[in-house]
Protein backbone atom coordinates (compact mmCIF):
# COMPACT_ATOMS: atom_id res chain seq x y z
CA UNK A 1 -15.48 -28.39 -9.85
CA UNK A 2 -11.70 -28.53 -8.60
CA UNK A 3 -10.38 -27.24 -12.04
CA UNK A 4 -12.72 -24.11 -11.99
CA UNK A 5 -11.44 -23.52 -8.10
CA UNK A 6 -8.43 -24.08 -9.29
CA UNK A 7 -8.94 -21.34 -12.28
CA UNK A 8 -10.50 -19.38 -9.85
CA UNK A 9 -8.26 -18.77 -7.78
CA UNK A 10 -5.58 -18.74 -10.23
CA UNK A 11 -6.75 -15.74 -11.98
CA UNK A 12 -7.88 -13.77 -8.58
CA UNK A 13 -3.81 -14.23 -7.52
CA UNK A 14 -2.76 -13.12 -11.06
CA UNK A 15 -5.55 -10.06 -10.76
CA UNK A 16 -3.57 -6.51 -10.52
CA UNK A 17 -4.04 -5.46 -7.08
CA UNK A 18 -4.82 -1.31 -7.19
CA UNK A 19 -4.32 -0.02 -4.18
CA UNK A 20 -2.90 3.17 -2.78
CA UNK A 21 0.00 1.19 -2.85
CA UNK A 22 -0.37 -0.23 -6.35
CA UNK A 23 1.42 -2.54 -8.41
CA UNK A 24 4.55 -5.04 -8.76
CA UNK A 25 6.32 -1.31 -9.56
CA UNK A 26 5.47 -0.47 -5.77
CA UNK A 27 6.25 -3.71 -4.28
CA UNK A 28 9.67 -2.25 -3.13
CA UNK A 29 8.63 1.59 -2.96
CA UNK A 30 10.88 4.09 -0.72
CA UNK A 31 9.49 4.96 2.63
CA UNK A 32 10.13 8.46 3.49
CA UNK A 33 10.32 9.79 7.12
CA UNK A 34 10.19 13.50 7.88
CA UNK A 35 9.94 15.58 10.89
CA UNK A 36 9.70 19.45 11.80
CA UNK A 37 10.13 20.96 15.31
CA UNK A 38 9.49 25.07 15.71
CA UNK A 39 8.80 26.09 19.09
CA UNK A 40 5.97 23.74 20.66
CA UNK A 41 5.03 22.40 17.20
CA UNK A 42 6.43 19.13 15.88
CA UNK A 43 5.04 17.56 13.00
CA UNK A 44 6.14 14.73 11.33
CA UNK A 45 5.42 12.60 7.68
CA UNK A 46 5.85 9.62 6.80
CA UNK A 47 4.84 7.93 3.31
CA UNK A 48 5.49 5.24 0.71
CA UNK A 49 6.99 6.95 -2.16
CA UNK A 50 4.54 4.88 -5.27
CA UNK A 51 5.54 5.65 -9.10
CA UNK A 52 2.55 5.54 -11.78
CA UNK A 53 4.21 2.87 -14.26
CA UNK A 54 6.32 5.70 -16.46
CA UNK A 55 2.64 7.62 -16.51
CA UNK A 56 0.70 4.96 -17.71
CA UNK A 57 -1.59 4.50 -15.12
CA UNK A 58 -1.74 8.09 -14.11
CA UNK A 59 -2.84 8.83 -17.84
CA UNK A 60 -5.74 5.93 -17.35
CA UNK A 61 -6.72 8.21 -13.95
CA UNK A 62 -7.42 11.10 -15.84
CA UNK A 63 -9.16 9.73 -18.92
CA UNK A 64 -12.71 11.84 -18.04
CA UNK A 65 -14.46 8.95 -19.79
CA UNK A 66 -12.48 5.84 -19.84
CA UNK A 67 -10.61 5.97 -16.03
CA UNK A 68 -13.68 6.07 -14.00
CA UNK A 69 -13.40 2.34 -13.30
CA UNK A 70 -9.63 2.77 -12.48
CA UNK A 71 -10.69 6.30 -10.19
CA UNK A 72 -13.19 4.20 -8.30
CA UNK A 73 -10.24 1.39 -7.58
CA UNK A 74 -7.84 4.43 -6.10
CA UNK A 75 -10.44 6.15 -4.17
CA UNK A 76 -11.90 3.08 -2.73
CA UNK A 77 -8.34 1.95 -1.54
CA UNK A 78 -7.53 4.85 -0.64
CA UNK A 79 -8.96 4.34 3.68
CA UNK A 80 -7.63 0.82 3.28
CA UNK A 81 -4.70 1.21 1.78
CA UNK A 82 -2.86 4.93 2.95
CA UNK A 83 0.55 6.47 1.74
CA UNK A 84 1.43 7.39 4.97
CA UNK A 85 0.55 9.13 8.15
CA UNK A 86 0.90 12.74 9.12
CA UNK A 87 0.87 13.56 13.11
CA UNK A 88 0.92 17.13 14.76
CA UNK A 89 1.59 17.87 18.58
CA UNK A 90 -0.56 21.33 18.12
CA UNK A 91 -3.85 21.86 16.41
CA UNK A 92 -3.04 22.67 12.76
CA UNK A 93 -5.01 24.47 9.62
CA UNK A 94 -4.12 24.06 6.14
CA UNK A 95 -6.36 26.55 4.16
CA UNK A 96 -9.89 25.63 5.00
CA UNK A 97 -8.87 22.83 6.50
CA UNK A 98 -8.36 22.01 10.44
CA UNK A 99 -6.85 19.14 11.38
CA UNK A 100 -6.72 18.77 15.81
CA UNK A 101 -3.64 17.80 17.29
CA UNK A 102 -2.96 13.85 16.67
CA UNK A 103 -2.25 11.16 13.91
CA UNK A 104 -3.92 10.86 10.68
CA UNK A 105 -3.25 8.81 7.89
CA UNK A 106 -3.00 10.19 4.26
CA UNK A 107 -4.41 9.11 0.99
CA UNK A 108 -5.29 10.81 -2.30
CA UNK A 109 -8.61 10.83 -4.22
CA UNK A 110 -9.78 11.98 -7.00
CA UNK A 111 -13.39 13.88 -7.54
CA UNK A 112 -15.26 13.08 -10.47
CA UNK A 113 -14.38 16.30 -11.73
CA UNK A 114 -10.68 14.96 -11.96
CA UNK A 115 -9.73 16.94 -9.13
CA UNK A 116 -7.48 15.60 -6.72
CA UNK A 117 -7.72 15.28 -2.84
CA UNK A 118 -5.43 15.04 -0.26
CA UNK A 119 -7.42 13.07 2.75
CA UNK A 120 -6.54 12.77 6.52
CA UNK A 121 -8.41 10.23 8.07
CA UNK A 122 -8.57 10.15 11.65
CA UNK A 123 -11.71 9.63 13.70
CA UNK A 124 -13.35 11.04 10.95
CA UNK A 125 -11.91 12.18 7.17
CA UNK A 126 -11.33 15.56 5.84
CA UNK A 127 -10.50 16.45 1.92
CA UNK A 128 -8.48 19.26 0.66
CA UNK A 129 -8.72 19.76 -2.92
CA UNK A 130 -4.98 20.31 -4.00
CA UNK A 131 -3.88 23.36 -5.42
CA UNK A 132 -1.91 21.35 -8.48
CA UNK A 133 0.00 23.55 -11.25
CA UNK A 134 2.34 22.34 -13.83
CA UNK A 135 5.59 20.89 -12.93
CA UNK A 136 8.81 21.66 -15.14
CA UNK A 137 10.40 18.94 -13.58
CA UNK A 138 8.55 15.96 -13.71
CA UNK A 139 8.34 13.35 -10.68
CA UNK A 140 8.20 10.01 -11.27
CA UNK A 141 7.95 9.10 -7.39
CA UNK A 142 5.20 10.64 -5.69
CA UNK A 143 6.92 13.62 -3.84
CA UNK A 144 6.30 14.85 -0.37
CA UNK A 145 8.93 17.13 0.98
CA UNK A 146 8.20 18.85 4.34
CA UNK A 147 9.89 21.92 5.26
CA UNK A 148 10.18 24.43 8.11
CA UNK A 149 7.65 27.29 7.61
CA UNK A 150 6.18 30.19 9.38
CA UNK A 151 5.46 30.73 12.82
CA UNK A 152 6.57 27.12 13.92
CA UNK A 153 4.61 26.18 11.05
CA UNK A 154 5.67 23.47 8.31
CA UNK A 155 5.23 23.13 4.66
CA UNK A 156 4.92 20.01 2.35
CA UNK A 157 5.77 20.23 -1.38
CA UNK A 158 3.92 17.55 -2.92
CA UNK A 159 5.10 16.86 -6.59
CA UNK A 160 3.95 13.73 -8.79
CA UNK A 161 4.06 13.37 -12.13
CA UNK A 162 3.77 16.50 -14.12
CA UNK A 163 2.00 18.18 -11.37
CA UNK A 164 3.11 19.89 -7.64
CA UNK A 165 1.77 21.63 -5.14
CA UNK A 166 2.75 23.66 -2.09
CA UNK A 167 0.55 22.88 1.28
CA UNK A 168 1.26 25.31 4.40
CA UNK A 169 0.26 23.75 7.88
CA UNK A 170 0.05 26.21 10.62
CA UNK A 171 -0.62 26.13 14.26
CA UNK A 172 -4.27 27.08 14.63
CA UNK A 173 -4.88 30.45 16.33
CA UNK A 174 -5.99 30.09 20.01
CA UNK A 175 -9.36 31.22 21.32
């Protein structure tokens, strides 16, 4: 019985943990810090930036058939394991989305029509589909650059892989 606790637990410890935060190539990962003030508006984010293993594992992801296994592992980290947090002093939208003043941590999902979400979990989570297009310049690093924008507003480019996106936050319109 002590050599199959042993075993056991040997091969839970050697078990690839997949997490947001996945992998011996993210044991040491870059955290990023970023803040915007316009006017009465400051918002600030803050992630880990994780690599895919040179595309392997991002390839795996997006295998329709064969990654659903590896999907389920993200999206089920993704609440106990997020990137990063995003926090606004002013009620925000960012296309459909609304997002009340306050902290929320980030994560990324992917639907199981390979589509992936950007979530910001506070007392409750919202999705946003992200708007991804090709990439000329591929990222290894996930990429999450936040920029000034309109109307004490601030954008985030968010680049990974061979994929980016552009995400505009602005204050919401009062009442």
């Amino acid at each position: 019985m002590k050599k199959f606790l042993s075993f056991a637990l040997a091969a839970a410890l050697c078990a690839p943990a997949f997490a947001q935060k996945m992998g011996s190539s993210n044991s040491a990962a870059p955290s990023v810090e970023q803040t915007v003030i316009a006017g009465d508006a400051k918002m600030s984010l803050n992630y880990t930036s994780i690599t895919w293993a040179d595309g392997k594992t991002m390839t795996a992801l997006m295998d329709k058939e064969k990654g659903a296994r590896a999907r389920g592992r993200v999206n089920s980290s993704a609440k106990d394991s997020p990137l990063g947090t995003f926090t606004t002093s002013v009620d925000v939208t960012c296309g459909d989305l609304k997002l009340a003043a306050g902290e929320y941590k980030v994560s990324f999902t992917i639907s199981d029509n390979l589509e992936w979400e950007i979530n910001f979990t506070g007392k409750d989570t919202q999705k946003m589909k992200l708007p991804l297009m090709d990439n000329p310049q591929e990222s290894k690093r996930l990429l999450m650059c936040m920029y000034a924008g309109d109307d004490e507003g601030a954008g985030v480019y968010v680049a990974f892989g061979n994929k980016m996106c552009m995400l505009n936050f602005a204050p919401a319109k009062k009442a």
